[in-house]
C-alpha atoms as a PDB file:
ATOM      1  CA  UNK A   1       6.827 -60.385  19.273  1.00  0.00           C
ATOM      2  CA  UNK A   2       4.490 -62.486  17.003  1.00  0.00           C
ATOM      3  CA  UNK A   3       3.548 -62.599  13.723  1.00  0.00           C
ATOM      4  CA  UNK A   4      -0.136 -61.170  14.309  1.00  0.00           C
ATOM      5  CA  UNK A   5       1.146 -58.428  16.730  1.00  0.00           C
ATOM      6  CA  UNK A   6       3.795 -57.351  14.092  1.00  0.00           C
ATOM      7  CA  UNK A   7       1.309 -57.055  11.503  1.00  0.00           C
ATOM      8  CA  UNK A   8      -1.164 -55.080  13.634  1.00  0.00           C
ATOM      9  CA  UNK A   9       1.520 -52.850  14.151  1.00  0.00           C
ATOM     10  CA  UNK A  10       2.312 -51.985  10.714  1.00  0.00           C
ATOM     11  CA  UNK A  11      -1.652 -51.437   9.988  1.00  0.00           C
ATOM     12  CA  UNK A  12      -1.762 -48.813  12.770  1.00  0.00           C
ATOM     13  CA  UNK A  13       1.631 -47.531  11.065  1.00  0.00           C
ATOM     14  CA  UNK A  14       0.010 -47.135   7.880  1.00  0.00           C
ATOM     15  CA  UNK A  15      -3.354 -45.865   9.196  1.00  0.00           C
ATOM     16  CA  UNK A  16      -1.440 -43.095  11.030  1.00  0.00           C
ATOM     17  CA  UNK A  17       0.729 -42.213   8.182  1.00  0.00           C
ATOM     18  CA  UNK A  18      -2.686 -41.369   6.154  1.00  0.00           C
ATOM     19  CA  UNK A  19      -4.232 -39.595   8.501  1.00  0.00           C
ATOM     20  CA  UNK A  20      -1.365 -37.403   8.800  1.00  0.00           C
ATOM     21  CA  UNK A  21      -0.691 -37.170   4.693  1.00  0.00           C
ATOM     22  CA  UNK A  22      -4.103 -35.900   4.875  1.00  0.00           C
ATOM     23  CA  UNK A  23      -4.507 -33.779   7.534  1.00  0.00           C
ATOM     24  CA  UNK A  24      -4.024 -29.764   7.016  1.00  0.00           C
ATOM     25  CA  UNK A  25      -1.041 -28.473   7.987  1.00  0.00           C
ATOM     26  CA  UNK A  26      -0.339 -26.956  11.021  1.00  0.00           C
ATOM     27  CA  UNK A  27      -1.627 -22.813  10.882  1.00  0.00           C
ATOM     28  CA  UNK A  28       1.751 -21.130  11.719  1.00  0.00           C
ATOM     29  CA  UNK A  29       0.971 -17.481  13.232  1.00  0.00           C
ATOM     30  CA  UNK A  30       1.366 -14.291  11.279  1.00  0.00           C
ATOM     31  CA  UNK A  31       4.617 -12.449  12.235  1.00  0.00           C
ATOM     32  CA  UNK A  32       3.448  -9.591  13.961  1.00  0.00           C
ATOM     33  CA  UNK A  33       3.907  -5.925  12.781  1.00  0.00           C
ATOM     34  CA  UNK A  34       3.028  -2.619  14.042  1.00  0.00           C
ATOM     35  CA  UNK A  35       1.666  -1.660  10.544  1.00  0.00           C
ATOM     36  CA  UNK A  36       0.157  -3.471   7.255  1.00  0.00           C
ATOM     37  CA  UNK A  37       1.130  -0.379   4.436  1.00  0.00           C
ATOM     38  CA  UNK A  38      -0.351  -0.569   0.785  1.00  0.00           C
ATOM     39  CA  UNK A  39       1.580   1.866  -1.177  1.00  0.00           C
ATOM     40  CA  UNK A  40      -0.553   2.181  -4.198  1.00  0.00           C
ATOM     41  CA  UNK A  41       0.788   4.404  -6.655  1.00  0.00           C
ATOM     42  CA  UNK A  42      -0.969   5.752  -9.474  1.00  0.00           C
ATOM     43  CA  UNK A  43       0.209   5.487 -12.896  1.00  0.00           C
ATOM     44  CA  UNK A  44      -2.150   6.299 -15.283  1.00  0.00           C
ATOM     45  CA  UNK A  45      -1.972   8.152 -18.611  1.00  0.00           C
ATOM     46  CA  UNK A  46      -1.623  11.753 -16.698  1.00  0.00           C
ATOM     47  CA  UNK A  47       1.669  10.321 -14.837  1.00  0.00           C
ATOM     48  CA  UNK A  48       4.671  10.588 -18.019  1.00  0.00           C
ATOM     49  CA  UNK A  49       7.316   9.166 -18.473  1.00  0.00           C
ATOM     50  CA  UNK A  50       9.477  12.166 -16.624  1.00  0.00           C
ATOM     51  CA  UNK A  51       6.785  12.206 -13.639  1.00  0.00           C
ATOM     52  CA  UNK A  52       6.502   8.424 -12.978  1.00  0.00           C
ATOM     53  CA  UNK A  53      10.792   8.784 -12.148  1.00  0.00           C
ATOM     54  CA  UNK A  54       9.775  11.676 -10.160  1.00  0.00           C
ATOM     55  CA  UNK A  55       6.960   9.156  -8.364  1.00  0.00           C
ATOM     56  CA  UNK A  56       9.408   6.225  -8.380  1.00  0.00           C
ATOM     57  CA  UNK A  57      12.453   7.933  -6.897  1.00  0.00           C
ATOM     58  CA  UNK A  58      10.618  10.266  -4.719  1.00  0.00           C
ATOM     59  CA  UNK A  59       9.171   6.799  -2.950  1.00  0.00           C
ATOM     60  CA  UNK A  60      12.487   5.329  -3.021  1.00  0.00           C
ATOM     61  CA  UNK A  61      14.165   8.165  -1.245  1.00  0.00           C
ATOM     62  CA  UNK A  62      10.985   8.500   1.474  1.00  0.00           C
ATOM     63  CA  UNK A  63      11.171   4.766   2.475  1.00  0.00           C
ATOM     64  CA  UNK A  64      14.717   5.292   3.107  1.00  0.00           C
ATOM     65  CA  UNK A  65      14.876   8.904   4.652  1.00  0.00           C
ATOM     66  CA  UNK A  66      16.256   8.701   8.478  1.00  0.00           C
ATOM     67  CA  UNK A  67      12.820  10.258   9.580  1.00  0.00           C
ATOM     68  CA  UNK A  68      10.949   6.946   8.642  1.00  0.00           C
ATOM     69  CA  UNK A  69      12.844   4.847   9.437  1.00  0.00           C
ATOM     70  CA  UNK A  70      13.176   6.177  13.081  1.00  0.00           C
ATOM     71  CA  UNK A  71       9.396   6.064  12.992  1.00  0.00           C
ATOM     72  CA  UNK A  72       9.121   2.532  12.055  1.00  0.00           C
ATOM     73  CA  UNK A  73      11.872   0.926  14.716  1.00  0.00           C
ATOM     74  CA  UNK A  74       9.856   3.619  17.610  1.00  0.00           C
ATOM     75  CA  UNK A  75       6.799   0.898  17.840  1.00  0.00           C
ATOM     76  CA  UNK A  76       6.692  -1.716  19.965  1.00  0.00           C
ATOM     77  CA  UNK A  77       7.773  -4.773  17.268  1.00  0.00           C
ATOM     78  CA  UNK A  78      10.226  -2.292  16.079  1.00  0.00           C
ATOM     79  CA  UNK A  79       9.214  -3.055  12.537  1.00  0.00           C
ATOM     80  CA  UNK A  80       6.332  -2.685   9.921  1.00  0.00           C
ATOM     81  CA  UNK A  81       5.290  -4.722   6.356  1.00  0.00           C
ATOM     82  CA  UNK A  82       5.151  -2.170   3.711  1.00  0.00           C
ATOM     83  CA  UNK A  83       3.562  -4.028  -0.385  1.00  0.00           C
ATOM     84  CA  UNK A  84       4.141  -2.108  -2.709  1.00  0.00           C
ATOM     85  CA  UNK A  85       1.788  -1.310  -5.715  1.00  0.00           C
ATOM     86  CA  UNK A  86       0.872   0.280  -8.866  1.00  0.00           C
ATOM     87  CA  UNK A  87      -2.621   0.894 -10.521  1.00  0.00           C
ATOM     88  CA  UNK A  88      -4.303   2.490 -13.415  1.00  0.00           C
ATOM     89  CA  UNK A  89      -7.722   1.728 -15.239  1.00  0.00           C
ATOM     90  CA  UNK A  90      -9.852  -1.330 -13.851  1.00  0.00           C
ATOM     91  CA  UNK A  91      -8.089  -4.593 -14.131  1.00  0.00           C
ATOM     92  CA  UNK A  92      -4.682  -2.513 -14.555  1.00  0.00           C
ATOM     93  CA  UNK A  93      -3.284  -3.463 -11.072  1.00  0.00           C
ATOM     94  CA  UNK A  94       0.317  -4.991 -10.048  1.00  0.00           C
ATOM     95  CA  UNK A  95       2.337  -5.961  -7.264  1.00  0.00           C
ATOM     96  CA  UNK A  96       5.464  -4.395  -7.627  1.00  0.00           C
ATOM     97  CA  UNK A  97       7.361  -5.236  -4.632  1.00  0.00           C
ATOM     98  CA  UNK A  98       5.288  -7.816  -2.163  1.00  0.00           C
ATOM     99  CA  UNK A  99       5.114  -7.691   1.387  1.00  0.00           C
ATOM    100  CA  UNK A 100       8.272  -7.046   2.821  1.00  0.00           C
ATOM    101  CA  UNK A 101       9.294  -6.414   6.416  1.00  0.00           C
ATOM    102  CA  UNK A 102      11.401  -3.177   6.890  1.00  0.00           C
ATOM    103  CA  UNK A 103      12.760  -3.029  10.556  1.00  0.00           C
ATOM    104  CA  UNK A 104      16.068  -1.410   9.848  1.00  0.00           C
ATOM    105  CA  UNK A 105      18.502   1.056   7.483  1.00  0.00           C
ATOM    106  CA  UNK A 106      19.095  -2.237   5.493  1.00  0.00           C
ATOM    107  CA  UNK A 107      15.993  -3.491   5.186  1.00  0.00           C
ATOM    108  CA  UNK A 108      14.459   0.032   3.996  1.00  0.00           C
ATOM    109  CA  UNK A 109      18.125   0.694   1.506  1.00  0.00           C
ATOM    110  CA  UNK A 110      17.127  -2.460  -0.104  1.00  0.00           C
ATOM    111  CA  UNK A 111      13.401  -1.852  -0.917  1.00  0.00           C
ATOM    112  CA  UNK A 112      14.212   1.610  -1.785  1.00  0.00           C
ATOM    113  CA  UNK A 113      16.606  -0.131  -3.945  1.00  0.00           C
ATOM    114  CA  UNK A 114      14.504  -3.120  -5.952  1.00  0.00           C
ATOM    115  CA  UNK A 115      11.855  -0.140  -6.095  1.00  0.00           C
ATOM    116  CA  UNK A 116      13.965   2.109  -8.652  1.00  0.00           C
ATOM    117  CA  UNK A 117      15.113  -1.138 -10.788  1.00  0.00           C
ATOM    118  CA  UNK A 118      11.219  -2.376 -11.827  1.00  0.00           C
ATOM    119  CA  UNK A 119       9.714  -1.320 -14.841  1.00  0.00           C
ATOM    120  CA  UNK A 120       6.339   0.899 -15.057  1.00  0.00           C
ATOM    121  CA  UNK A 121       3.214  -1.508 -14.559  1.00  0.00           C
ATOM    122  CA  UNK A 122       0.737   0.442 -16.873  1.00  0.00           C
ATOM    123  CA  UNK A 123      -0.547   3.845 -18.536  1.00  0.00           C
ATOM    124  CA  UNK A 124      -4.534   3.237 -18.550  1.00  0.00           C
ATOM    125  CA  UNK A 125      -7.241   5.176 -17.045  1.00  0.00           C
ATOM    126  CA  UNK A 126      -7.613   6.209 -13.635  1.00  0.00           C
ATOM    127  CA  UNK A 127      -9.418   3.438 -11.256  1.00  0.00           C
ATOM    128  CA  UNK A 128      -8.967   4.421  -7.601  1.00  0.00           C
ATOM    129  CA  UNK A 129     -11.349   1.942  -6.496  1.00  0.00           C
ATOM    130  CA  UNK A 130      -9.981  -0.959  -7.991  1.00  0.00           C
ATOM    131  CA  UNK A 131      -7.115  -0.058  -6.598  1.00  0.00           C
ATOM    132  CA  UNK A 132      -8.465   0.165  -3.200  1.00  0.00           C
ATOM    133  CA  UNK A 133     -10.313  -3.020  -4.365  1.00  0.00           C
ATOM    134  CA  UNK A 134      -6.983  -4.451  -4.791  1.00  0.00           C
ATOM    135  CA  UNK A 135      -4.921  -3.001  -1.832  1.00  0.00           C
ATOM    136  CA  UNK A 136      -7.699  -4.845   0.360  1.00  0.00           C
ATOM    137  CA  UNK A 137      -6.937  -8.111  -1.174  1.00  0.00           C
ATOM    138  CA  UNK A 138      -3.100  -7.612  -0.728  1.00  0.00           C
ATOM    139  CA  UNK A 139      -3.943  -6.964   3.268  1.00  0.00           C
ATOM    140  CA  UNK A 140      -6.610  -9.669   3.696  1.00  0.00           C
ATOM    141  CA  UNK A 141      -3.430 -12.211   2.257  1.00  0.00           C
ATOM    142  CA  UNK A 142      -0.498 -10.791   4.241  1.00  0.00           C
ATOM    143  CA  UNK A 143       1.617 -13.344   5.983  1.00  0.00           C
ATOM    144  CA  UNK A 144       2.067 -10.746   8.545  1.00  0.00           C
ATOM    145  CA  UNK A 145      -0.345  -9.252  11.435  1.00  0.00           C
ATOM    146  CA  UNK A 146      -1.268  -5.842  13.015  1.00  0.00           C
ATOM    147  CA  UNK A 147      -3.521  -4.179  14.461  1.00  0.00           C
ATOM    148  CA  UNK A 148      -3.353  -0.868  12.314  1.00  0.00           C
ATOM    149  CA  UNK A 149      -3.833  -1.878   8.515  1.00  0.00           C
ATOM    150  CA  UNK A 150      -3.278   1.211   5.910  1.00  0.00           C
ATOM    151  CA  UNK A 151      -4.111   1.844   2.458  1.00  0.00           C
ATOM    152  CA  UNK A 152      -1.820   4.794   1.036  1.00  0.00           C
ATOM    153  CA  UNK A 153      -3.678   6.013  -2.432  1.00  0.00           C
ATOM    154  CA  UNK A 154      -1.393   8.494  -4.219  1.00  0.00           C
ATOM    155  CA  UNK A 155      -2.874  10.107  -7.402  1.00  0.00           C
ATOM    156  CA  UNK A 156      -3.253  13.223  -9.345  1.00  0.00           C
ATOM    157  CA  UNK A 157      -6.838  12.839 -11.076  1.00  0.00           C
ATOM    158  CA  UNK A 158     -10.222  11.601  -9.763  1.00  0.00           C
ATOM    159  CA  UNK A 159     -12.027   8.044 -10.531  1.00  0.00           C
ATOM    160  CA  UNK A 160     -12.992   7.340 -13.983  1.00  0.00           C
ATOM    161  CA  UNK A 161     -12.989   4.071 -14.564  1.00  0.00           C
ATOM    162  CA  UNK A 162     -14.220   0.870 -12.489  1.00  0.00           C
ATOM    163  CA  UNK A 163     -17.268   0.970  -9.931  1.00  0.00           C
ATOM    164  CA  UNK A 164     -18.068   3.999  -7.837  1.00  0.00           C
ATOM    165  CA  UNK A 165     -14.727   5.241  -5.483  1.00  0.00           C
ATOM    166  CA  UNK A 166     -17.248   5.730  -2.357  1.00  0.00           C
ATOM    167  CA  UNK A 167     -18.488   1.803  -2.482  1.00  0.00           C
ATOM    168  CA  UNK A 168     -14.921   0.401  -2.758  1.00  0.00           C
ATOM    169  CA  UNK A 169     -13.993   3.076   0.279  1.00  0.00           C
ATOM    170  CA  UNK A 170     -17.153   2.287   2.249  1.00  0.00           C
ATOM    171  CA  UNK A 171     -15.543  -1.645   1.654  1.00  0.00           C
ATOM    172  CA  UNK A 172     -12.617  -1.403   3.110  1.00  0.00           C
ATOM    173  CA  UNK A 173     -13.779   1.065   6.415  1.00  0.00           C
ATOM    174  CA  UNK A 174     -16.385  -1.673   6.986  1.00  0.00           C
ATOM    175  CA  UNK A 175     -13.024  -3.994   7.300  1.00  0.00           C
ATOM    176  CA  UNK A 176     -11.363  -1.870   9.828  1.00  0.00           C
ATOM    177  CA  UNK A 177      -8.626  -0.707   7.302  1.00  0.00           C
ATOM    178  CA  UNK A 178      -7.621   3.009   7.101  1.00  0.00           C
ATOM    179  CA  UNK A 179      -7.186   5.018   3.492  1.00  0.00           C
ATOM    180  CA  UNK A 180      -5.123   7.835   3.502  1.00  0.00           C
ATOM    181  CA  UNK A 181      -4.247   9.833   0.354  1.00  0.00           C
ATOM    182  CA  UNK A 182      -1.494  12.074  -1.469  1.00  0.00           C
ATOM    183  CA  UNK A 183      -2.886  14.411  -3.842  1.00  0.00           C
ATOM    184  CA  UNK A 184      -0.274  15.349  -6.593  1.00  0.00           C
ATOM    185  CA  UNK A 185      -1.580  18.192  -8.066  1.00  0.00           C
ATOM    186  CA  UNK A 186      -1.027  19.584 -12.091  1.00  0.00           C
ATOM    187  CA  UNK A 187      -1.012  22.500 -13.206  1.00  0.00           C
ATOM    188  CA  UNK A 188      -3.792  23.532 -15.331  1.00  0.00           C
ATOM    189  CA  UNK A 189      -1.042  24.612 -18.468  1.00  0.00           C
ATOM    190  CA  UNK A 190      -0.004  20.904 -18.542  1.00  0.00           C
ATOM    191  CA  UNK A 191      -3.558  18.901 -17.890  1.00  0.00           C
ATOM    192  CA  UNK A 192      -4.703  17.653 -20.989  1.00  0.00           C
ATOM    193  CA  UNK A 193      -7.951  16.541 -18.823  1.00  0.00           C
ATOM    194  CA  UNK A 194      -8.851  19.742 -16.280  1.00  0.00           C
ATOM    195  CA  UNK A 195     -11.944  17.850 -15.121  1.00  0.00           C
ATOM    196  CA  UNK A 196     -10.233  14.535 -14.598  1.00  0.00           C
ATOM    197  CA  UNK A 197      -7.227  16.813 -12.550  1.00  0.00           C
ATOM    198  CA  UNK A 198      -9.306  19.494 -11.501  1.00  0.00           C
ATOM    199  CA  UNK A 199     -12.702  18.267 -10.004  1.00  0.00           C
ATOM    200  CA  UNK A 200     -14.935  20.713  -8.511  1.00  0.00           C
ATOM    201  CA  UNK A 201     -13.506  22.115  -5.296  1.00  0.00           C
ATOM    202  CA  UNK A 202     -10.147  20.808  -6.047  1.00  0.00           C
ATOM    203  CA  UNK A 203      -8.395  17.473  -6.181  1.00  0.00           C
ATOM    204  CA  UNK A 204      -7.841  17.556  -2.193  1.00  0.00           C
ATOM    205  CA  UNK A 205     -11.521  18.168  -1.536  1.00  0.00           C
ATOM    206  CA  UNK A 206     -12.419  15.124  -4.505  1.00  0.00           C
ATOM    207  CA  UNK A 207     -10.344  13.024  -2.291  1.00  0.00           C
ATOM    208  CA  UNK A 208     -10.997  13.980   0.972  1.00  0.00           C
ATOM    209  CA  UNK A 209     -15.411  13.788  -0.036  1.00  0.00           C
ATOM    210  CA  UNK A 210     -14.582  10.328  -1.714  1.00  0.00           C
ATOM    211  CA  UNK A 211     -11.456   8.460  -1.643  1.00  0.00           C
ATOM    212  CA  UNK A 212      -9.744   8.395   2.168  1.00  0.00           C
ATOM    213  CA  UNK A 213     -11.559   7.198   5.580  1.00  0.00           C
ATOM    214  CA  UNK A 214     -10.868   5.542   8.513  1.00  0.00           C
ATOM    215  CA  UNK A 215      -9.176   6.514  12.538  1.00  0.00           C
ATOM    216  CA  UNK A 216      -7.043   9.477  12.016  1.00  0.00           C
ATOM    217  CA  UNK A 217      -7.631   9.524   7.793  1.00  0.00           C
ATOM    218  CA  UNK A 218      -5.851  12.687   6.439  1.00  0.00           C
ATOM    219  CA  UNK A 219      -4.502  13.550   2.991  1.00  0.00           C
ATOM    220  CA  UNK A 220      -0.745  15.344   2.216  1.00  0.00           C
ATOM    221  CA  UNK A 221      -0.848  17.208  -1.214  1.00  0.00           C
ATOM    222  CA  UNK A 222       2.229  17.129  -3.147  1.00  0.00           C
ATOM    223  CA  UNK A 223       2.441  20.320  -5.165  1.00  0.00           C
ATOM    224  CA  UNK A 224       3.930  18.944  -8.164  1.00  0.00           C
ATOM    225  CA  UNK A 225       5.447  15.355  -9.167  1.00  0.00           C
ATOM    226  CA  UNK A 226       8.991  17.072  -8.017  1.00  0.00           C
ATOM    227  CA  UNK A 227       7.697  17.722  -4.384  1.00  0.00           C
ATOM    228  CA  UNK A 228       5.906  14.067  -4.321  1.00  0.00           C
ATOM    229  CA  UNK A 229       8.742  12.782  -2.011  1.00  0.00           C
ATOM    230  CA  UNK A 230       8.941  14.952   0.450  1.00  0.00           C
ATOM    231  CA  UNK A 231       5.107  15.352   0.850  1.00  0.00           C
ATOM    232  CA  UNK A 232       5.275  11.302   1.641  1.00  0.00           C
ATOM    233  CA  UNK A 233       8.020  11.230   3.399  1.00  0.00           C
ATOM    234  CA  UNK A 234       5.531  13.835   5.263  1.00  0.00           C
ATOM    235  CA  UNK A 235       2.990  11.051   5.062  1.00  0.00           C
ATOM    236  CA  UNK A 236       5.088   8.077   5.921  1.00  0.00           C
ATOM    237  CA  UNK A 237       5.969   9.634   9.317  1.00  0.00           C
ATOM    238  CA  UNK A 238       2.802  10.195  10.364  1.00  0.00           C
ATOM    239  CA  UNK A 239       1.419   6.704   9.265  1.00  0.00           C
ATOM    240  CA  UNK A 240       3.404   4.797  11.002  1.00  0.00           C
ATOM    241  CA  UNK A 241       3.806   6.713  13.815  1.00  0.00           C
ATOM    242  CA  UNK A 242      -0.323   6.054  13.933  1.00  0.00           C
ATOM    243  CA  UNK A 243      -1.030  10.109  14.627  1.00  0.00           C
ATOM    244  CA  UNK A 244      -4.579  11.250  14.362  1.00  0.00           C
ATOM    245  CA  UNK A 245      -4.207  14.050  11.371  1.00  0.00           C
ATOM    246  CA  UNK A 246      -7.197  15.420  10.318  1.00  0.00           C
ATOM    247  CA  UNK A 247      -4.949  16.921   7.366  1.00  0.00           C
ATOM    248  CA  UNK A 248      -1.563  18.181   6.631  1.00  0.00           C
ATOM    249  CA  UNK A 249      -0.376  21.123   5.075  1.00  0.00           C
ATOM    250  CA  UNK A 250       1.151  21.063   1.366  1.00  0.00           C
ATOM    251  CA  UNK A 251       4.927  19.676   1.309  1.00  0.00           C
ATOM    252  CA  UNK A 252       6.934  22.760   0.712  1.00  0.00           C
ATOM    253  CA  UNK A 253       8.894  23.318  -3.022  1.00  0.00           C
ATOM    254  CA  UNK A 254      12.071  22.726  -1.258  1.00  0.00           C
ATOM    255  CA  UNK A 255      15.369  24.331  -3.568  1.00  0.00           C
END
């Protein structure tokens, strides 16, 4: 080989090495899913101390319950991406556990698990729709795919803080995701806000009128912060198993 075809080689060489330090990288495909699941979990200045531990564990122990996880490895990628969140007043919102794929008793033991050991996020004001706001964002960024994309609001007061609930709702319908709620309700001897806990026509109605939306949107109520995990373990079944539920009757005070 001669000099000049040597030295023609190692321009092409060179040429091709930029164009490739330059070019994007290759787009790998989301894993696919049967379910994106925002768990967004209110903790606000109405959840104490003792009733955030209630919320905390009572998630913990619904992620893990046989019920659920029979429900997630029933579809047909045998599996589902659950990110885990908690909000309060506008601005006040944190991932606590990213997306994670739960396809199995380990998988679901070990979120259950990392969800117990994190610290509380906040104690603000109550912002449901920047926490729907939020849980949209978390979706739209998911390294995972599905057709059925879910937004889980649990709370136990209506929006005070942050633009109107109805916009941020209206939002994420127009994106195809679904917003289902649990209502924890108070009772009125320990609200220190009634009309923040105890909107006209009940919190179920508030959120039902203005917070959930979507194919087969329903709400669970939660009687107390005690009952909270069994109502979503309630919830959890029926979300991923994708049932149409117009609504679901209270969890039961189980002894």
């Amino acid at each position: 080989m001669d000099w000049h075809m040597t030295r023609w080689l190692r321009v092409v060489a060179a040429v091709t090495s930029l164009v490739l330090a330059f070019s994007p990288p290759a787009v790998r495909a989301a894993e696919p899913v049967d379910l994106l699941l925002v768990l967004a979990a209110d903790v606000s200045r109405s959840v104490t101390e003792p009733k955030f531990k209630l919320q905390r564990e009572g998630a913990a122990a619904a992620i893990t319950h046989p019920e659920v996880v029979r429900a997630i490895t029933s579809g047909p990628n045998r599996r589902i991406a659950i990110c885990f969140i908690e909000w309060a007043t506008a601005g006040q919102q944190n991932i606590v556990i990213d997306w994670t794929v739960i396809g199995d008793n380990e998988a679901a033991r070990s979120f259950g698990d990392k969800l117990v050991e994190f610290p509380r996020s906040f104690a603000g004001s109550t912002s449901i729709s920047h926490a729907i706001d939020f849980s949209v964002l978390q979706i739209e960024r998911s390294p995972f795919s599905a057709e059925r994309r879910v937004i889980d609001i649990s709370g136990d007061g209506n929006n005070n803080s942050g633009r109107p609930v109805t916009e941020a709702r209206d939002d994420a319908l127009a994106k195809g995701i679904t917003i289902n709620g649990l209502v924890i309700l108070t009772p009125l001897s320990e609200s220190f806000r009634p009309e923040h806990t105890h909107p006209p026509g009940g919190l179920e109605k508030y959120f039902q009128d203005n917070v959930i939306g979507g194919f087969g949107a329903f709400t669970v109520v939660a009687e107390s912060h005690e009952s909270f995990g069994r109502a979503l373990t309630k919830k959890l079944i029926a979300e991923i198993a994708g049932l149409p539920q117009p609504q679901l009757a209270a969890a039961p005070d189980e002894k």
